[in-house]
PDB file of N, CA and C in Angstrom:
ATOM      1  N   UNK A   1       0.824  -1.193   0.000  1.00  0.00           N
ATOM      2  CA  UNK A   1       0.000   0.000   0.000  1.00  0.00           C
ATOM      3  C   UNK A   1       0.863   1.250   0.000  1.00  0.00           C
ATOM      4  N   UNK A   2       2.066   1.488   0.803  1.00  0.00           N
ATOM      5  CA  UNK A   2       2.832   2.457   1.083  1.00  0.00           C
ATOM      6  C   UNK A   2       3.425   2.723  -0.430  1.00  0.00           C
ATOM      7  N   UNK A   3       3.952   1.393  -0.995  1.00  0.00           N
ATOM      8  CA  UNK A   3       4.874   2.100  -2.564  1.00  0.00           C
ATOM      9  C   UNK A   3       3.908   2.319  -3.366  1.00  0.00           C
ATOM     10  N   UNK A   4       1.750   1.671  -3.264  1.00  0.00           N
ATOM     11  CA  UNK A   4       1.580   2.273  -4.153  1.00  0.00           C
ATOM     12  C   UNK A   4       0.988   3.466  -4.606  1.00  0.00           C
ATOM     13  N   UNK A   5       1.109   4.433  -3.103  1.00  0.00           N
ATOM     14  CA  UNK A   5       0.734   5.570  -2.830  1.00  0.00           C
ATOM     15  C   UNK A   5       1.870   5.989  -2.608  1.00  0.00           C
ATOM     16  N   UNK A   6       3.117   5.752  -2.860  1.00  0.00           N
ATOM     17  CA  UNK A   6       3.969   6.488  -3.070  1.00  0.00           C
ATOM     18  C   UNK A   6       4.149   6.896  -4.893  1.00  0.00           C
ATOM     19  N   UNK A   7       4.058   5.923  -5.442  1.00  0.00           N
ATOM     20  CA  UNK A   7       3.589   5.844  -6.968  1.00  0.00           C
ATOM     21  C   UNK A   7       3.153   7.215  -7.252  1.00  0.00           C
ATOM     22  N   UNK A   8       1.447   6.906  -7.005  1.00  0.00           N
ATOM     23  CA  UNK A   8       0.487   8.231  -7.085  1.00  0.00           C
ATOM     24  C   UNK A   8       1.282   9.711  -6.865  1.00  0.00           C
ATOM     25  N   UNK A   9       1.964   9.445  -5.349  1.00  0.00           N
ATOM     26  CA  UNK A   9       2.587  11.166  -5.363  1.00  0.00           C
ATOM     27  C   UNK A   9       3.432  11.501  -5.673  1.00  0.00           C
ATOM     28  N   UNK A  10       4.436  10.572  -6.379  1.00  0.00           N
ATOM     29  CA  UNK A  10       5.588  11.110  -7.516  1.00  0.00           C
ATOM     30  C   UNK A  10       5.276  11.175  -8.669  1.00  0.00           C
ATOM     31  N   UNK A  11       4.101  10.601  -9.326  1.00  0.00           N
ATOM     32  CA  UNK A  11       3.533  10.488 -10.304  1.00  0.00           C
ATOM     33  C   UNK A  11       2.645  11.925 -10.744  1.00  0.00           C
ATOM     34  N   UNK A  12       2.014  12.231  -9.293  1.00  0.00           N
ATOM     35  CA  UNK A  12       1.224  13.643  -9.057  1.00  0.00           C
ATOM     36  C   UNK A  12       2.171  14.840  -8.881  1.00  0.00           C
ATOM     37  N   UNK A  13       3.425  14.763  -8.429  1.00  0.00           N
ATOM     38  CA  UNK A  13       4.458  15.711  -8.083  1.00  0.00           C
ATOM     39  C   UNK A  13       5.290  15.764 -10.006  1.00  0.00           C
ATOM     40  N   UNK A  14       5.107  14.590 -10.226  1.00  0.00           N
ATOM     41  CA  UNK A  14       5.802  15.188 -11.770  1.00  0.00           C
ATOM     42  C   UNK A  14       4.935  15.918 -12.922  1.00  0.00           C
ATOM     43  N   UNK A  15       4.158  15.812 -12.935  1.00  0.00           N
ATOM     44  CA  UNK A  15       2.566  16.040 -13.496  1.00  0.00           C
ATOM     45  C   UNK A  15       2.268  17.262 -13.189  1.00  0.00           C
ATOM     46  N   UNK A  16       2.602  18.055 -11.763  1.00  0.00           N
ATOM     47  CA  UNK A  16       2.425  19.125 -11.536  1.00  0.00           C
ATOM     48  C   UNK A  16       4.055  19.904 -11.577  1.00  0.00           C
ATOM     49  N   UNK A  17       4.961  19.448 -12.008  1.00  0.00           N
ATOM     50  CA  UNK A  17       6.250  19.857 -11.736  1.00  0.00           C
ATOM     51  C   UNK A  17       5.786  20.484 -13.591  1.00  0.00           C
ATOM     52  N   UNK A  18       5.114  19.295 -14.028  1.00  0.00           N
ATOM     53  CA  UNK A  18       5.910  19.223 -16.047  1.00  0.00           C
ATOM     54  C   UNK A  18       4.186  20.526 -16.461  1.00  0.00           C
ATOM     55  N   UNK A  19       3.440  20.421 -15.685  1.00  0.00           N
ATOM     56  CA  UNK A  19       2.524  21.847 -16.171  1.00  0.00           C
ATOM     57  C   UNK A  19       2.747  23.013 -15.846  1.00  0.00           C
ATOM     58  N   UNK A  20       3.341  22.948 -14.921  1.00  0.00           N
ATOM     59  CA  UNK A  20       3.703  24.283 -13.837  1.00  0.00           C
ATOM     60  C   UNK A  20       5.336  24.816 -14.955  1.00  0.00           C
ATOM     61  N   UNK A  21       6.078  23.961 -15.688  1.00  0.00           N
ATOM     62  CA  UNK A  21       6.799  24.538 -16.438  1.00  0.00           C
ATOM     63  C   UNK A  21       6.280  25.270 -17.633  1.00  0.00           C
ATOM     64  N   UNK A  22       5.582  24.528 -18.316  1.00  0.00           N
ATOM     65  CA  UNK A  22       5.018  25.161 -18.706  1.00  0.00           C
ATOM     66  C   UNK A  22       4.302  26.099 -19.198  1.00  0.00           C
ATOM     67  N   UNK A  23       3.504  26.485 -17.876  1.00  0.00           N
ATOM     68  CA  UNK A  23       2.976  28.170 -17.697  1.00  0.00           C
ATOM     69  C   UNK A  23       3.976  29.063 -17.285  1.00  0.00           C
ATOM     70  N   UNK A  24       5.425  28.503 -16.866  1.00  0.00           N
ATOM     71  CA  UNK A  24       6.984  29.241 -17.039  1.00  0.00           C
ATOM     72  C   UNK A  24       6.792  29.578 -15.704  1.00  0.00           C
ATOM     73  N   UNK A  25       6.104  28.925 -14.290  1.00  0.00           N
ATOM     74  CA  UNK A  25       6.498  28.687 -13.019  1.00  0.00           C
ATOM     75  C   UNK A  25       7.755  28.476 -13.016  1.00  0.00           C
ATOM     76  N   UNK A  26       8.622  28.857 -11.884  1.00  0.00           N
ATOM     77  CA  UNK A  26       9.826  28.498 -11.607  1.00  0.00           C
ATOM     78  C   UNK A  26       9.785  27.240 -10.476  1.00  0.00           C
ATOM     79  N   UNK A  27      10.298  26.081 -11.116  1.00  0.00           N
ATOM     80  CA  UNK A  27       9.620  25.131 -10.465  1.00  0.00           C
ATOM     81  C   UNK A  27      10.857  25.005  -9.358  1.00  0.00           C
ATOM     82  N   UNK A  28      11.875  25.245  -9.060  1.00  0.00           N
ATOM     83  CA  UNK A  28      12.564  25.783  -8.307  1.00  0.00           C
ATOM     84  C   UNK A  28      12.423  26.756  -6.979  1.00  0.00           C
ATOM     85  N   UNK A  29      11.622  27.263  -7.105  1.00  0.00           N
ATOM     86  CA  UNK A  29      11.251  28.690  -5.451  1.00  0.00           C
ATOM     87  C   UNK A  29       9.439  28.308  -6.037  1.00  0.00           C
ATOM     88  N   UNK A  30       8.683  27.805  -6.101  1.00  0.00           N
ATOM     89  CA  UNK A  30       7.694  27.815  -6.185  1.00  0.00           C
ATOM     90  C   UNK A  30       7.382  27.080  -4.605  1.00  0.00           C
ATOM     91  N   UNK A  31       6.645  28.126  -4.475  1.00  0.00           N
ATOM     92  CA  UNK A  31       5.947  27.840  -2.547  1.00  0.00           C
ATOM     93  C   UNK A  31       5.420  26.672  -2.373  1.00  0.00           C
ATOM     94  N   UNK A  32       4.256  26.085  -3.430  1.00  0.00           N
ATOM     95  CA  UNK A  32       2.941  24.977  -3.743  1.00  0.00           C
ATOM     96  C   UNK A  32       4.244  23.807  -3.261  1.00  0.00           C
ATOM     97  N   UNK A  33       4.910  23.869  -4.521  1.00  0.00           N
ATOM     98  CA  UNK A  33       5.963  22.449  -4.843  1.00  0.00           C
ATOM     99  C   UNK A  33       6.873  22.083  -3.807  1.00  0.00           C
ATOM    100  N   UNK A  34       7.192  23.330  -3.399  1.00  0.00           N
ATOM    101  CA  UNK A  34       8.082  23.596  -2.226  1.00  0.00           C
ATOM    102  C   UNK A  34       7.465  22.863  -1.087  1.00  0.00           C
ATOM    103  N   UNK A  35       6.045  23.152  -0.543  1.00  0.00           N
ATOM    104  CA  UNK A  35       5.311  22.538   0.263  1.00  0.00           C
ATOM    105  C   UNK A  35       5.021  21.314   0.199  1.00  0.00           C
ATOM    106  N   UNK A  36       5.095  20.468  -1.226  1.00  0.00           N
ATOM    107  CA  UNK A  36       4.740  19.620  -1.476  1.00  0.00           C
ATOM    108  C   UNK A  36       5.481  18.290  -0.813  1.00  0.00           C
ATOM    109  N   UNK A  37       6.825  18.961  -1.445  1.00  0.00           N
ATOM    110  CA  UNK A  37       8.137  17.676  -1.085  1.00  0.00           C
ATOM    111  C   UNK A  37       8.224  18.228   0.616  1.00  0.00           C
ATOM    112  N   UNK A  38       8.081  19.478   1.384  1.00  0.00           N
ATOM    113  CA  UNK A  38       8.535  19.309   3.134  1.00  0.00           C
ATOM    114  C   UNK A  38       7.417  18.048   3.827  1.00  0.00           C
ATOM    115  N   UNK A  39       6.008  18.204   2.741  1.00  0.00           N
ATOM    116  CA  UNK A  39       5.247  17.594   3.553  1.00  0.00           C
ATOM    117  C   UNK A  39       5.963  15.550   3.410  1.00  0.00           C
ATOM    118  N   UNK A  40       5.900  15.467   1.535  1.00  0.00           N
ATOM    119  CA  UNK A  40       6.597  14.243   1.623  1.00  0.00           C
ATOM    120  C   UNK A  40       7.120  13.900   2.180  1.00  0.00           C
ATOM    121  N   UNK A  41       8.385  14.676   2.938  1.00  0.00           N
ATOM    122  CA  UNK A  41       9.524  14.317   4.017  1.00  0.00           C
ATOM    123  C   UNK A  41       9.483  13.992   5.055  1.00  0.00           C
ATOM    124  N   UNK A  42       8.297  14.953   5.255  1.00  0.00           N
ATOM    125  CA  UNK A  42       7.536  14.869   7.320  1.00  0.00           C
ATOM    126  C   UNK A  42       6.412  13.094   7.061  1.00  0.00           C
ATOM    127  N   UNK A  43       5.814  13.158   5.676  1.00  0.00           N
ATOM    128  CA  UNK A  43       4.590  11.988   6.174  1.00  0.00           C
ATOM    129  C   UNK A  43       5.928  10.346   5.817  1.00  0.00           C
ATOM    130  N   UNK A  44       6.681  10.545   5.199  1.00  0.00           N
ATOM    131  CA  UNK A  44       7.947   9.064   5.213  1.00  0.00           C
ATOM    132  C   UNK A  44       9.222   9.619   5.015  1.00  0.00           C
ATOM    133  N   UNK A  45       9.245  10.116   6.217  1.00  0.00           N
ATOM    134  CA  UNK A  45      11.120  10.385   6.878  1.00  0.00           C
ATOM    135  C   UNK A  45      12.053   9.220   6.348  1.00  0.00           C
ATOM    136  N   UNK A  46      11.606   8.188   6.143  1.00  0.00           N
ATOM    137  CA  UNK A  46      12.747   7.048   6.028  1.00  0.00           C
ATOM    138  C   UNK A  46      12.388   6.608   4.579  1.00  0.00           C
ATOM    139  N   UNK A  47      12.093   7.286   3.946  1.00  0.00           N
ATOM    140  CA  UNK A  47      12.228   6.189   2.512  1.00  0.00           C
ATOM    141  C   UNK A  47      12.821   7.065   1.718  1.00  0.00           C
ATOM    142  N   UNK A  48      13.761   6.050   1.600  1.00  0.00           N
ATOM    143  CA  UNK A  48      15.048   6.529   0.647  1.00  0.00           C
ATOM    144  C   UNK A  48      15.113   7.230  -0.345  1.00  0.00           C
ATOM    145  N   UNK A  49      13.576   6.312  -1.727  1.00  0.00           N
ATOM    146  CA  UNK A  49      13.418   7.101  -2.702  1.00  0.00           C
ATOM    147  C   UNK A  49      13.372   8.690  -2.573  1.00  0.00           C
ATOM    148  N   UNK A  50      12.585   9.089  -1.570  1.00  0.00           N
ATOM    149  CA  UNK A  50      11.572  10.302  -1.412  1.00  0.00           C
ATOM    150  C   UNK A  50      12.785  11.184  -0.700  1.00  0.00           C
ATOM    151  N   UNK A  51      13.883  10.873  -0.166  1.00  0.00           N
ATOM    152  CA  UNK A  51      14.945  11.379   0.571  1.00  0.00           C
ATOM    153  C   UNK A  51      15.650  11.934  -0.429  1.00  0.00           C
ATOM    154  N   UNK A  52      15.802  10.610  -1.552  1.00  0.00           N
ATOM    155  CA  UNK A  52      16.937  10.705  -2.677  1.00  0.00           C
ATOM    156  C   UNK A  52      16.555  12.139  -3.372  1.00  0.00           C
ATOM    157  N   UNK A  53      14.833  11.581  -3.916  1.00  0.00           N
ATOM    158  CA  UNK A  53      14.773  12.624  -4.761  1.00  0.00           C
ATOM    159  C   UNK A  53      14.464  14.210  -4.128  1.00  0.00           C
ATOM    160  N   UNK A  54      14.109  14.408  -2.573  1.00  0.00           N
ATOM    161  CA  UNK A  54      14.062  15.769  -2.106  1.00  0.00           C
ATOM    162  C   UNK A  54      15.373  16.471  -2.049  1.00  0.00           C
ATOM    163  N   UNK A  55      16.808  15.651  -2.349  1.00  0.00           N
ATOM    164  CA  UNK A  55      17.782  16.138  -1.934  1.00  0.00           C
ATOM    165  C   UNK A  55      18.504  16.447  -3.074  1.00  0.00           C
ATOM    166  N   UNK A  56      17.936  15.686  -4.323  1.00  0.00           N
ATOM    167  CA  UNK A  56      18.108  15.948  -5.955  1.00  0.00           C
ATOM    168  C   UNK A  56      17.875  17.159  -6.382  1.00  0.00           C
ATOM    169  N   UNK A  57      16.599  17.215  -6.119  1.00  0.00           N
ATOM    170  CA  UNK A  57      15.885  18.661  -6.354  1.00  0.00           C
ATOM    171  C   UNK A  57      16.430  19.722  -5.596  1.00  0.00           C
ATOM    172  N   UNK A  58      16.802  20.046  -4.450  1.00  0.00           N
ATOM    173  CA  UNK A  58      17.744  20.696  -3.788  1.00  0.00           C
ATOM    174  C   UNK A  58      18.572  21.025  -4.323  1.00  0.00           C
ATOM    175  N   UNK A  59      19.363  20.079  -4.784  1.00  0.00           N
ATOM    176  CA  UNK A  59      20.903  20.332  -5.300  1.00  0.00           C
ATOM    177  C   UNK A  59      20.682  20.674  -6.609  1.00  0.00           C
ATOM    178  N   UNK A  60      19.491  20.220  -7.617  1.00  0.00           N
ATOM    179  CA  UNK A  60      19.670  20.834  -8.876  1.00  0.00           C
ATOM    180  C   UNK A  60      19.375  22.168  -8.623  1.00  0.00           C
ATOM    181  N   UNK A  61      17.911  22.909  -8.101  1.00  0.00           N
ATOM    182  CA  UNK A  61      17.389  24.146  -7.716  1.00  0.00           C
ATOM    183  C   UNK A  61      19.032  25.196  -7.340  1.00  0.00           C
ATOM    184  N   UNK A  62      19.816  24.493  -6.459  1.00  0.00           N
ATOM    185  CA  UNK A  62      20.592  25.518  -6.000  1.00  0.00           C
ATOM    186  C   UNK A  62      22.252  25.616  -7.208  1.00  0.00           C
ATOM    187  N   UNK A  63      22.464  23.967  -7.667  1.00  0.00           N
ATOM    188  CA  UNK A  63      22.837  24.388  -9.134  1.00  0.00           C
ATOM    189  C   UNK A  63      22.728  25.029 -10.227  1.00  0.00           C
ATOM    190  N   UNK A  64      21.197  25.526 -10.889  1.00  0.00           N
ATOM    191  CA  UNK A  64      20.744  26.379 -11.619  1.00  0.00           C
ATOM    192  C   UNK A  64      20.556  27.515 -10.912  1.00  0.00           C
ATOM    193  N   UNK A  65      20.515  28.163  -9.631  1.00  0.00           N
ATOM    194  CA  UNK A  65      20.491  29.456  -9.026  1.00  0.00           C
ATOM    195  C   UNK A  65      22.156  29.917  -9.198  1.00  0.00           C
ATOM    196  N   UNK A  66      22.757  28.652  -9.574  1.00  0.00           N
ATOM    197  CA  UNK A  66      24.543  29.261  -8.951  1.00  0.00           C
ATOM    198  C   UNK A  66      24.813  29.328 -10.726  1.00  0.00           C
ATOM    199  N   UNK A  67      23.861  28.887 -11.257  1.00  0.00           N
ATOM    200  CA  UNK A  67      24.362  28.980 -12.880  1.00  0.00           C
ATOM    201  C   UNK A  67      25.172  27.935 -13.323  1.00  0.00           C
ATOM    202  N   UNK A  68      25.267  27.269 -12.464  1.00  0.00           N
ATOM    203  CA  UNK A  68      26.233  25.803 -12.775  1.00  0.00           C
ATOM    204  C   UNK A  68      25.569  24.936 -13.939  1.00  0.00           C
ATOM    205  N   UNK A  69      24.619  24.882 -13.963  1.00  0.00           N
ATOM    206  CA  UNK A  69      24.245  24.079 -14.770  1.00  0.00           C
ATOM    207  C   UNK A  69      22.535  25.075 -15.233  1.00  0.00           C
ATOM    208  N   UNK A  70      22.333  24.436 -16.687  1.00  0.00           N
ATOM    209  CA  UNK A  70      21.100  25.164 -17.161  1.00  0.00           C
ATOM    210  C   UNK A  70      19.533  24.290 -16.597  1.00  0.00           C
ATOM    211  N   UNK A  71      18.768  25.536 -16.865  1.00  0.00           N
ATOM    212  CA  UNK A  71      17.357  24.978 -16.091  1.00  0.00           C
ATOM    213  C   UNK A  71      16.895  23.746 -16.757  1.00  0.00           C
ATOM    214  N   UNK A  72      17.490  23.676 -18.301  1.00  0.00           N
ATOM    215  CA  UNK A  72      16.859  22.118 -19.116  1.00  0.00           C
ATOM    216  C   UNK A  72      17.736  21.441 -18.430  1.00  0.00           C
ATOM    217  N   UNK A  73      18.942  21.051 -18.203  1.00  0.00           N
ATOM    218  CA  UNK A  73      19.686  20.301 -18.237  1.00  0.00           C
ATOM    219  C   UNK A  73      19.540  20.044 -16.352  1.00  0.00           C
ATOM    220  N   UNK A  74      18.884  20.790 -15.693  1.00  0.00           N
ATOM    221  CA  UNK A  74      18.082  20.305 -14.761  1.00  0.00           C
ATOM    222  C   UNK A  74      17.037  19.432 -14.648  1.00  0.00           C
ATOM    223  N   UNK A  75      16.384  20.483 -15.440  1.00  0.00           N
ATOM    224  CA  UNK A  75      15.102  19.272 -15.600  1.00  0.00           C
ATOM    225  C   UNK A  75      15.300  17.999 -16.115  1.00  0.00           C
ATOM    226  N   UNK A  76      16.537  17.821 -17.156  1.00  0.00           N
ATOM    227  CA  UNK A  76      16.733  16.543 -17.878  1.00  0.00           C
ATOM    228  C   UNK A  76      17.125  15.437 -16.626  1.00  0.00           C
ATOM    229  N   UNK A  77      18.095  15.981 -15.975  1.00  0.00           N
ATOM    230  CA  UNK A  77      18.468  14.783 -14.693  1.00  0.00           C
ATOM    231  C   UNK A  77      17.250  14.657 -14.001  1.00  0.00           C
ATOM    232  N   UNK A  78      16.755  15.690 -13.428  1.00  0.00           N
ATOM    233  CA  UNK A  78      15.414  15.448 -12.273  1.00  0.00           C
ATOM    234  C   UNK A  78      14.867  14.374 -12.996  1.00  0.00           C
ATOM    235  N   UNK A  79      13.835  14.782 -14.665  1.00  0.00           N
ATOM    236  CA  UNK A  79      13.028  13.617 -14.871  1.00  0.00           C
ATOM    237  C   UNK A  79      13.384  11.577 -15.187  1.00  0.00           C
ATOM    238  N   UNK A  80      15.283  12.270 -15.581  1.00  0.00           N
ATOM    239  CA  UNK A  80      15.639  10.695 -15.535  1.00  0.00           C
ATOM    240  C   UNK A  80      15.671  10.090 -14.314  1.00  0.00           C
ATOM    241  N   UNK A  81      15.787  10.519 -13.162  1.00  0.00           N
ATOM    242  CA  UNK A  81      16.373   9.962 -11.929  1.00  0.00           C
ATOM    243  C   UNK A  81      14.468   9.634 -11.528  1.00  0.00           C
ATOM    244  N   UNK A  82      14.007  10.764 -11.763  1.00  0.00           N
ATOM    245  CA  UNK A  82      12.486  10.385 -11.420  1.00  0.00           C
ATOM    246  C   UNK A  82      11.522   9.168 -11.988  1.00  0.00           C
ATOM    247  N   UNK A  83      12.076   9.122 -13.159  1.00  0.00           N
ATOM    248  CA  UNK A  83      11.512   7.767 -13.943  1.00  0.00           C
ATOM    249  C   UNK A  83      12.343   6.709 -13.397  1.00  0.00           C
ATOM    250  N   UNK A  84      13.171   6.358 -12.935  1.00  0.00           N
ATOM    251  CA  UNK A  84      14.427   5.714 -12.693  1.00  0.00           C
ATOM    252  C   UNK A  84      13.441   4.936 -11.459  1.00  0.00           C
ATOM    253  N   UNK A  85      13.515   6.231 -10.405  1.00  0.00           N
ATOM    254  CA  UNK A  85      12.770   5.817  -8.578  1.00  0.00           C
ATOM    255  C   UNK A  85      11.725   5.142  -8.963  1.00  0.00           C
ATOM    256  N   UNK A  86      10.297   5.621  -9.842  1.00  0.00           N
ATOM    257  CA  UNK A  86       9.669   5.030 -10.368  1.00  0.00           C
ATOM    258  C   UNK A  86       9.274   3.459 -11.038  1.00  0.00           C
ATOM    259  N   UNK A  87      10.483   3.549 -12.006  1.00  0.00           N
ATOM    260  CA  UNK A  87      10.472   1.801 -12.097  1.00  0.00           C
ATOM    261  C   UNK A  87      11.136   0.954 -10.913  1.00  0.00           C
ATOM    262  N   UNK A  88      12.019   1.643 -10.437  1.00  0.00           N
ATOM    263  CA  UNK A  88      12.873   0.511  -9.212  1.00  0.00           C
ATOM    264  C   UNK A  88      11.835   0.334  -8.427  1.00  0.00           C
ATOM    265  N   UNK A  89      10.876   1.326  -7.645  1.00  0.00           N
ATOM    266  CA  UNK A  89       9.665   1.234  -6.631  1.00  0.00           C
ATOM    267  C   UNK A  89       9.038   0.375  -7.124  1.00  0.00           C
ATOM    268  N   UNK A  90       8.410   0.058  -8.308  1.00  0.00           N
ATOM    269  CA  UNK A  90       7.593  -0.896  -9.002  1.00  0.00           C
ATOM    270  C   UNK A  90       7.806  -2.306  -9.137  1.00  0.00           C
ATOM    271  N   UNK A  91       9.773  -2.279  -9.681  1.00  0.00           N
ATOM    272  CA  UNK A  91      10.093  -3.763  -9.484  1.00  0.00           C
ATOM    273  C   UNK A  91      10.050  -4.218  -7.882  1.00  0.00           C
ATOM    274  N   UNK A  92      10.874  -3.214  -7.198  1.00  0.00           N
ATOM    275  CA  UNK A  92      10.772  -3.642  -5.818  1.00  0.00           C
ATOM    276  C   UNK A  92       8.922  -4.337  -5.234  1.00  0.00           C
ATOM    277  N   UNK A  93       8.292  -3.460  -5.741  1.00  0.00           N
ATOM    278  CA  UNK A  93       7.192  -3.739  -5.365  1.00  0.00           C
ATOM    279  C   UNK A  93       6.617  -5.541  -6.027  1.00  0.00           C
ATOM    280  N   UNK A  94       6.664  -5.712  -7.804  1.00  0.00           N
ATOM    281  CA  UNK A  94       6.664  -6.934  -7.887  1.00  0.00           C
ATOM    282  C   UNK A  94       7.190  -7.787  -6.934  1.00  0.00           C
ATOM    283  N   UNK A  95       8.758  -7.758  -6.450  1.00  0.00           N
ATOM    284  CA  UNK A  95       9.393  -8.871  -6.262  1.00  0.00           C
ATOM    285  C   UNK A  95       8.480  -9.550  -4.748  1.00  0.00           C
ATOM    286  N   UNK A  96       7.943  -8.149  -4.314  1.00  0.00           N
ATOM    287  CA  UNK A  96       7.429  -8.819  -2.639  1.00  0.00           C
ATOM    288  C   UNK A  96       6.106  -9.517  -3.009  1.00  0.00           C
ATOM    289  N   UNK A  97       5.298  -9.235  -4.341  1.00  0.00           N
ATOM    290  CA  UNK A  97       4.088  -9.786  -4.961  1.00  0.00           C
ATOM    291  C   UNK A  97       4.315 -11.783  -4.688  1.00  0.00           C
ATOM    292  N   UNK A  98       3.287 -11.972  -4.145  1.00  0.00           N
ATOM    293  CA  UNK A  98       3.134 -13.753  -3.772  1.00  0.00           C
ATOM    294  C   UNK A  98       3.160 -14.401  -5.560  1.00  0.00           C
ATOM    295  N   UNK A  99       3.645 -15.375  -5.637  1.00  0.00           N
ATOM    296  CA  UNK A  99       3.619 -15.910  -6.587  1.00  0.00           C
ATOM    297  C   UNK A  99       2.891 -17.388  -6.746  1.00  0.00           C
ATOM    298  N   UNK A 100       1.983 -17.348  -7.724  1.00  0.00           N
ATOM    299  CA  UNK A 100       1.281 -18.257  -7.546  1.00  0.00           C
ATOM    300  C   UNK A 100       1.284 -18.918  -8.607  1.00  0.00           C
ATOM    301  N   UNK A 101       1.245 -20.473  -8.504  1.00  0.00           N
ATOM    302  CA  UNK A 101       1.031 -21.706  -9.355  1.00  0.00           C
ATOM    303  C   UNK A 101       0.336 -22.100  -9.874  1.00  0.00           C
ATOM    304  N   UNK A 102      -0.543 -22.531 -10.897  1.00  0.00           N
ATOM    305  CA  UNK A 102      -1.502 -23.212 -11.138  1.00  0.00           C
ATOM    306  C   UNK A 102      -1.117 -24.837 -10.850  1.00  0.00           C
TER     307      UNK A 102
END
């Protein structure tokens, strides 16, 4: 139940990350998004994925503020690493699935 409502809100957090560019939000200092991932952090402190990727986004946000790197070439890592958490959560999730015989 936990990975597959974790699913839903990375699934819902990219969805609102990839419209909100869009309308040329800075998805970077945006308050909503901002709120989004402190709350992720506070409701599963310990899961790695959700650690990995709050600390991704961090470091890209403050990479493109320092000019180190460009806002696409942000977004390009965020969404690979995000599709990435995505399928691993999923296989992880198969492998604990009961397997059954006919």
């Amino acid at each position: 139940m936990k990975s597959g409502l974790f699913l839903i809100l990375l699934s819902s957090l990219a969805f609102n990350t990839l419209a909100e560019e869009v309308k040329g939000i800075d998805y970077c200092h945006d308050a909503k998004v901002s709120q989004e991932w402190l709350k992720m952090i506070t409701d599963y402190p310990t899961d790695p994925v959700i650690l990995k990727l709050a600390g991704l986004r961090e470091g890209l946000c403050l990479m493109i503020d320092r000019k180190q790197i460009s806002h696409e070439q942000g977004t390009d890592i965020w969404e690979d690493e995000r599709q990435r958490s995505i399928v691993d959560r999923d296989q992880e999730q198969t492998k604990k699935m009961p397997k059954f015989t006919i």
